[in-house]
Protein backbone atom coordinates (compact mmCIF):
# COMPACT_ATOMS: atom_id res chain seq x y z
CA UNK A 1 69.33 73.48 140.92
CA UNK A 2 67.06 73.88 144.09
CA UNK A 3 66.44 77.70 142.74
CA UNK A 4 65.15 76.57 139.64
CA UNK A 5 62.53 73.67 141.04
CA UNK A 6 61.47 75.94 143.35
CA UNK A 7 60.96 78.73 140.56
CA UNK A 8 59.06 76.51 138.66
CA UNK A 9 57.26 75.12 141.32
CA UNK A 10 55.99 78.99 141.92
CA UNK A 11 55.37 79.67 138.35
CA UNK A 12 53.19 76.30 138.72
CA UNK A 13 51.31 77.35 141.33
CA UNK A 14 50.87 81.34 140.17
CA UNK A 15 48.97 79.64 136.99
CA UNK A 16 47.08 77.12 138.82
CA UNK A 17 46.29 80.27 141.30
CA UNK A 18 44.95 81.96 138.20
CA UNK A 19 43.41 79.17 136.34
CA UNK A 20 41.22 78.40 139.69
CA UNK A 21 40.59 82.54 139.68
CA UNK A 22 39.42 82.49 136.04
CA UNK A 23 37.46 79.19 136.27
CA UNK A 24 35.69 81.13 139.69
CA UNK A 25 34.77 84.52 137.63
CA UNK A 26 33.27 82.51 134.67
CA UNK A 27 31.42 80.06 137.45
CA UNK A 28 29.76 83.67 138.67
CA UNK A 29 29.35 85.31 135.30
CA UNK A 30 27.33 81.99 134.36
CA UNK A 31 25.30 82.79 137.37
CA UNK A 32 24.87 86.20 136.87
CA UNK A 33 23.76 85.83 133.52
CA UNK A 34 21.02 83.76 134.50
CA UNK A 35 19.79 85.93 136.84
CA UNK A 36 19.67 88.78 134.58
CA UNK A 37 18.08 86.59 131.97
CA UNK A 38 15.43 85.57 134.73
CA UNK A 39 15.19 89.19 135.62
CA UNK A 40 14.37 89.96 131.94
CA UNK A 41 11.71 87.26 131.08
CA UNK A 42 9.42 89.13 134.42
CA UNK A 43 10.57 92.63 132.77
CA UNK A 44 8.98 90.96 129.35
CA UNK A 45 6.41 89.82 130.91
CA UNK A 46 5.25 92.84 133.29
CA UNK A 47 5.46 94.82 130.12
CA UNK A 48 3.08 92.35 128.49
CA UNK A 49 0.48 93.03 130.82
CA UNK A 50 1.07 97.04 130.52
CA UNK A 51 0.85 96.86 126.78
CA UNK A 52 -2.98 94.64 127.42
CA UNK A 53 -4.33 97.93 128.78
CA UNK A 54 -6.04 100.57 126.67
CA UNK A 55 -4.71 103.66 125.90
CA UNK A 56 -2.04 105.31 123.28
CA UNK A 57 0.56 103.26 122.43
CA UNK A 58 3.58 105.00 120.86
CA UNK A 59 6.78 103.56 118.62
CA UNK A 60 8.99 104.80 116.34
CA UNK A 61 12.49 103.62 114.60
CA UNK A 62 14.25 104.36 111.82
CA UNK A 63 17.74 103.89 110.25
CA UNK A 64 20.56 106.08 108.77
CA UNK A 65 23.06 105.05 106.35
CA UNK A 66 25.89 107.41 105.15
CA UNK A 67 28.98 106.59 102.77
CA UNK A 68 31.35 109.50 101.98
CA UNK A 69 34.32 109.81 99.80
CA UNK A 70 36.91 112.42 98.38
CA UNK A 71 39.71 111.98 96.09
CA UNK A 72 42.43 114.75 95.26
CA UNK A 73 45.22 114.01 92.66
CA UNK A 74 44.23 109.91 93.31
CA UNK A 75 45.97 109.44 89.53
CA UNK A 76 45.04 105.21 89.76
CA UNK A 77 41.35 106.34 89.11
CA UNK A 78 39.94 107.71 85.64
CA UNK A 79 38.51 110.82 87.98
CA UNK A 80 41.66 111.83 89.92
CA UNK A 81 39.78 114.77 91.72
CA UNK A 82 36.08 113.56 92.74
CA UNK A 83 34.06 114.18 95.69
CA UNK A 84 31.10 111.49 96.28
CA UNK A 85 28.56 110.45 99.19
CA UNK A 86 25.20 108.35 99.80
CA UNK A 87 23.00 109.94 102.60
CA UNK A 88 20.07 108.11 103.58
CA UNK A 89 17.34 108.14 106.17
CA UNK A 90 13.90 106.33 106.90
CA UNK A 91 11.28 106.74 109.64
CA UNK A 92 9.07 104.77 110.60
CA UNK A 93 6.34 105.34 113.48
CA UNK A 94 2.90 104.78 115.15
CA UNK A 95 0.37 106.08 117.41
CA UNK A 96 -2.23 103.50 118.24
CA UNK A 97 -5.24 104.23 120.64
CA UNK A 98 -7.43 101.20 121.23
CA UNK A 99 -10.29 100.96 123.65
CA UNK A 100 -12.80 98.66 124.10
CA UNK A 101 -15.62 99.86 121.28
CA UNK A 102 -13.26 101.65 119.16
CA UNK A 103 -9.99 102.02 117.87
CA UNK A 104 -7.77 104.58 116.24
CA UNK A 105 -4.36 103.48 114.23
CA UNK A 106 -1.94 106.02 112.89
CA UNK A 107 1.29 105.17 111.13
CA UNK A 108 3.77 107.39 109.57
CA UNK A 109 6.20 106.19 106.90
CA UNK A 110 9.38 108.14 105.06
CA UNK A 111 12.23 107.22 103.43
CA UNK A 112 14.56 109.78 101.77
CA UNK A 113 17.66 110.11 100.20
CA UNK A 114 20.83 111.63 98.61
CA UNK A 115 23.31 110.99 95.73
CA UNK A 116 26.33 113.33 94.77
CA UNK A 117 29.34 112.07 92.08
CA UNK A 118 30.98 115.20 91.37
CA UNK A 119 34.42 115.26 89.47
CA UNK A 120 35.72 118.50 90.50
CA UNK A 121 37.63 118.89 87.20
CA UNK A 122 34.60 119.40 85.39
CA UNK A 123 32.47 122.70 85.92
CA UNK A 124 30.22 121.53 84.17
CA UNK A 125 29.69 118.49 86.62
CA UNK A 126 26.94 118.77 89.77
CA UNK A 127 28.42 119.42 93.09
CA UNK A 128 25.46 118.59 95.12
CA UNK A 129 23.27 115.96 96.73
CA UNK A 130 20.65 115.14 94.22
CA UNK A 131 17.51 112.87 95.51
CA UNK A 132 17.07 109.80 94.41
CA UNK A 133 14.38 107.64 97.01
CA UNK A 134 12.02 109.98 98.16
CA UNK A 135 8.74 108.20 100.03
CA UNK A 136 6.03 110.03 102.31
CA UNK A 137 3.30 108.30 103.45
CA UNK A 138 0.77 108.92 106.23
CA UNK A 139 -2.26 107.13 107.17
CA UNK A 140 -5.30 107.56 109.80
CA UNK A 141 -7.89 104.56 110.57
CA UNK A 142 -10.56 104.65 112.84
CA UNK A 143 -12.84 101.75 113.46
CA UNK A 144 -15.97 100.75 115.56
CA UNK A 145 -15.65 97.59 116.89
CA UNK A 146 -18.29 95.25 116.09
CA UNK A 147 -16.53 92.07 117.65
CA UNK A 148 -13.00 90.85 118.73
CA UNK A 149 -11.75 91.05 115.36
CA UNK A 150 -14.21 92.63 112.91
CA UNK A 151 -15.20 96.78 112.63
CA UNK A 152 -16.80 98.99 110.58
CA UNK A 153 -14.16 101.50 109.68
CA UNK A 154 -12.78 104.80 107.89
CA UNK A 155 -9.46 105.42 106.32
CA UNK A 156 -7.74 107.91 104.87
CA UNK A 157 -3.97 108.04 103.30
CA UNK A 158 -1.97 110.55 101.83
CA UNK A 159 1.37 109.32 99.70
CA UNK A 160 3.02 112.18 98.30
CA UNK A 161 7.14 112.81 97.77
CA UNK A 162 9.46 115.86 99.99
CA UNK A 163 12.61 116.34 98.31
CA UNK A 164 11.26 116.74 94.40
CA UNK A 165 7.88 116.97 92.40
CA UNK A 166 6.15 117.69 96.51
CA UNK A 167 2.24 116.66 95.23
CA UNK A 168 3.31 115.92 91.87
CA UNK A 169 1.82 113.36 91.81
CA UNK A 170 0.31 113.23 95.23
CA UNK A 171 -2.46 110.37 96.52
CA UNK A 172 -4.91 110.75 98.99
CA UNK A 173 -7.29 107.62 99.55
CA UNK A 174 -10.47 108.37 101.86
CA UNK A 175 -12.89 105.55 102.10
CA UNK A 176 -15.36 102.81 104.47
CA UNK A 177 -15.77 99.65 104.68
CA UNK A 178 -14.61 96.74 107.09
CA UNK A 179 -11.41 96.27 109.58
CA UNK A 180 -10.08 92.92 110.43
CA UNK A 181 -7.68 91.95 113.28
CA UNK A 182 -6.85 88.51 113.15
CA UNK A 183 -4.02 88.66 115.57
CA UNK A 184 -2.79 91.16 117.86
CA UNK A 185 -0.47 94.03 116.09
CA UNK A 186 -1.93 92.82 112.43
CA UNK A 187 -4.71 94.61 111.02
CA UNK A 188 -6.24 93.97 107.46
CA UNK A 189 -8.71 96.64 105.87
CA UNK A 190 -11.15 95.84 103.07
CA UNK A 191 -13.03 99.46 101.91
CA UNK A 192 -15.04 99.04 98.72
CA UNK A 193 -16.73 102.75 99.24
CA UNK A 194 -13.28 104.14 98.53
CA UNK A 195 -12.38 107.64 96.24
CA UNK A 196 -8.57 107.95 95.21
CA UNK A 197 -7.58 111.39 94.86
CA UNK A 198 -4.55 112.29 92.43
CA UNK A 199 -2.69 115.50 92.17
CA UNK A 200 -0.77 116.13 89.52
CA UNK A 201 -0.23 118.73 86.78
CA UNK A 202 -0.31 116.21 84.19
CA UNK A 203 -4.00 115.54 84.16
CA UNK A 204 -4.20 113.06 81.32
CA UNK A 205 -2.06 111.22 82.83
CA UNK A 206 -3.10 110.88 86.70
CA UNK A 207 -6.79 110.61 87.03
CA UNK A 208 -8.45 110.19 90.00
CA UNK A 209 -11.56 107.31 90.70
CA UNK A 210 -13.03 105.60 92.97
CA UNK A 211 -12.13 101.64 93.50
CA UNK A 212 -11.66 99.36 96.11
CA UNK A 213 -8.81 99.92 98.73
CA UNK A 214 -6.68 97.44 100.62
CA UNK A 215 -4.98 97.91 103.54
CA UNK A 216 -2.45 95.99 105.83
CA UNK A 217 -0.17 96.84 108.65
CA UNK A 218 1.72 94.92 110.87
CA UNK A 219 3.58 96.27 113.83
CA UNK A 220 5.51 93.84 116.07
CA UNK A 221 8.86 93.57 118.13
CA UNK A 222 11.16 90.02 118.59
CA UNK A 223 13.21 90.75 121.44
CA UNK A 224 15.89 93.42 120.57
CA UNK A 225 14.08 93.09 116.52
CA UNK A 226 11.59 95.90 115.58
CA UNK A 227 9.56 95.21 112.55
CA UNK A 228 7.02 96.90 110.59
CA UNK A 229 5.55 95.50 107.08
CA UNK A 230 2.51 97.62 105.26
CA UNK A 231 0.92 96.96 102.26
CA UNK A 232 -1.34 99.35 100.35
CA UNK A 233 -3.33 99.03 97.29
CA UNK A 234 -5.66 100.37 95.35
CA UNK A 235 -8.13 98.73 92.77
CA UNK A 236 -9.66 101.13 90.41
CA UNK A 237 -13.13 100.82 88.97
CA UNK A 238 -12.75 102.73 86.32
CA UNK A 239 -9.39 101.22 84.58
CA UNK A 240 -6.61 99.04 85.84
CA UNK A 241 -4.46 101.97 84.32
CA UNK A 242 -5.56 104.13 87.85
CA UNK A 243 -4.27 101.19 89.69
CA UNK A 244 -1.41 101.08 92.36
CA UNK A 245 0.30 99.50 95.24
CA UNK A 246 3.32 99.43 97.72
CA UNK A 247 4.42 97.24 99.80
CA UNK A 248 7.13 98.40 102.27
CA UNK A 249 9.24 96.74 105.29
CA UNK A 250 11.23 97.83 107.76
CA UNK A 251 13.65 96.09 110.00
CA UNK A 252 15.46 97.77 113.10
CA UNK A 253 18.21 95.23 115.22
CA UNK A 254 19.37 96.92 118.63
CA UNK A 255 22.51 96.69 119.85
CA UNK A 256 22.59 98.95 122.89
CA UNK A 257 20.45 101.39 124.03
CA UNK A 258 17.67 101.84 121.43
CA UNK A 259 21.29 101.93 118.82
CA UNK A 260 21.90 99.29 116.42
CA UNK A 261 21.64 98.38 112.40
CA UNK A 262 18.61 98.79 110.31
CA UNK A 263 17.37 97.05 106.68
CA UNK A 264 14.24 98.96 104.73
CA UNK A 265 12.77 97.56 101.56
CA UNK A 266 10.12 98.61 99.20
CA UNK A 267 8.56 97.38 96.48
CA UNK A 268 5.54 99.49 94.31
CA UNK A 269 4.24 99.00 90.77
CA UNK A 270 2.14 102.26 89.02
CA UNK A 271 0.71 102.34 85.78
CA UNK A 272 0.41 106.02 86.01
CA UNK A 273 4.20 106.64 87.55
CA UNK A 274 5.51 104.55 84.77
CA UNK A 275 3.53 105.97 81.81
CA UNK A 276 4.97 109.80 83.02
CA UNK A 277 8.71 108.67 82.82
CA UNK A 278 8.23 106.77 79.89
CA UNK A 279 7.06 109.91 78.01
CA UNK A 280 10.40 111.38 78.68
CA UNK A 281 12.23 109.51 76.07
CA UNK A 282 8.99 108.01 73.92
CA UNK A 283 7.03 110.79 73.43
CA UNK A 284 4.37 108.71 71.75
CA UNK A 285 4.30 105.91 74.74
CA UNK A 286 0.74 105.46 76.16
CA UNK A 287 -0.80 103.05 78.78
CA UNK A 288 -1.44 100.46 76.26
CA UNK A 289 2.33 100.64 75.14
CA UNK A 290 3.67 101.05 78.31
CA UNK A 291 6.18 98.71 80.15
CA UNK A 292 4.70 98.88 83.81
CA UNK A 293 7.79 97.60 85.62
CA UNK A 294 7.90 96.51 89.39
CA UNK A 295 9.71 99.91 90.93
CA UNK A 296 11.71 98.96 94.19
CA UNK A 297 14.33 100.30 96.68
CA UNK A 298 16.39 99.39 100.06
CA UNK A 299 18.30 100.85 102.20
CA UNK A 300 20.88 99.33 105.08
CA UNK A 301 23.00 101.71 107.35
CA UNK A 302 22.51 102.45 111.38
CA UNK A 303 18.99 102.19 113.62
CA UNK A 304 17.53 103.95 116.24
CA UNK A 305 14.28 102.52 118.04
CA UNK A 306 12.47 104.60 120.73
């Protein structure tokens, strides 16, 4: 009976050994964790005062998603035999130089990707990756400061597609006018001296004018959250028909070490885009008859921030 007390009496005190132990390590982690987190806030804010100088300033993210399948004999399914997969990829980047009577803001934007559904038991059937979103934009702004916030300024854009129809249609916008920056990272344009260029070998369709062009981008970063949101229109003066705009966001989360998940959206409307694959099956559609409907995409899969 003695043996026994005196076992449990150990067994006691091994757990009250270990609970003390435990209760120790968490006491330090706690500390340790505020120290890094005090650490962090000067990192943040030594960084702050680097990113106040002039000079290029450089970023870049963009996220990969990927879903793969293959199915042999799989009898459950209507397609025993099929091979499928979703590939996508966006990019999103910027090369800012600002100095004190000028600036110069360029931003890069693509987002492309891949389809394939192919039921091997048909020969008939398509055994590749077939594009499906398929976004290039690039733009270039230069402005002379004439205060804080306000500058004269010059833009030009190109928005084309890679994978199909490269410059068919393609849009390049070169124009003047004024630059606002209300807040640091956000900068509006406002160009009324503006010529849109369209390239396209359907002529009667996409017709180039000049209008007004609008123009916003906003660049920031939340902690371990990068985020990008731009906006570009174009008013025409010579129809509403010539009209566009996109508006396109991009969301990067890190994990660990510049890894983590990323969400891109898009949203565009096109009088011109719409009226082209509308002829397709109406061959008598025109922009009167046309439905102009909002065109929009996203993608979620796996980030990486530089």
């Amino acid at each position: 009976m003695k043996k026994i007390s005196l076992l449990f009496l150990f067994a006691f005190l091994v757990n009250t050994i270990k609970a003390q132990t435990v209760d120790e390590l968490k006491k330090e982690l706690a500390k340790k964790n505020s120290e890094i987190g005090k650490l962090q806030g000067e990192a943040n804010a030594i960084q702050g005062k680097i990113d106040q100088f002039p000079g290029w300033k450089y970023g870049a993210f963009g996220t990969f998603g990927m879903n793969v399948s293959g199915f042999n004999n799989w009898y459950a399914q209507g397609a025993p035999n099929t091979s499928a997969g979703n590939i996508g990829i966006v990019g999103s980047g910027y090369a800012n130089l600002d100095e004190d009577k000028y600036f110069w803001r360029n931003s890069l934007n693509v987002n492309l990707s891949w389809v394939k559904n192919d039921n091997t038991d048909i020969s008939t059937d398509s055994d590749s990756f077939n594009g499906t979103n398929d976004v290039f934009t690039l733009s270039s702004l230069y402005g002379y400061k004439l205060s804080d916030k306000l500058a004269v300024s010059a833009l030009g854009e190109y928005r084309t597609t890679l994978i199909n129809n490269f410059n068919d249609p393609g849009y390049l916008d070169i124009g003047a006018g004024i630059t606002w920056t209300p807040i640091k990272n956000l900068v509006v344009v406002f160009h009324p001296l503006n010529y849109n260029w369209v390239f396209a070998s359907t002529n009667n369709i996409f017709v180039s004018s000049a209008g007004t062009k609008i123009f916003a981008d906003y660049t920031t970063k939340f902690g371990a959250v990068n985020y990008k949101s731009n906006l570009s229109a174009f008013q025409s003066y010579r129809s509403t028909d010539f009209s566009n705009w996109a508006w396109i966001n991009s969301f990067g989360y890190t994990l660990w070490k510049g890894i983590g998940l990323g969400f891109e959206f898009g949203l565009r409307k096109s009088k011109q885009e719409a009226l082209k694959n509308t002829l397709i099956t109406i061959p008598a559609a025109t922009f009167n008859t046309v439905d102009n409907k909002l065109q929009s995409y996203w993608l979620f899969g796996i980030n990486y921030s530089i």
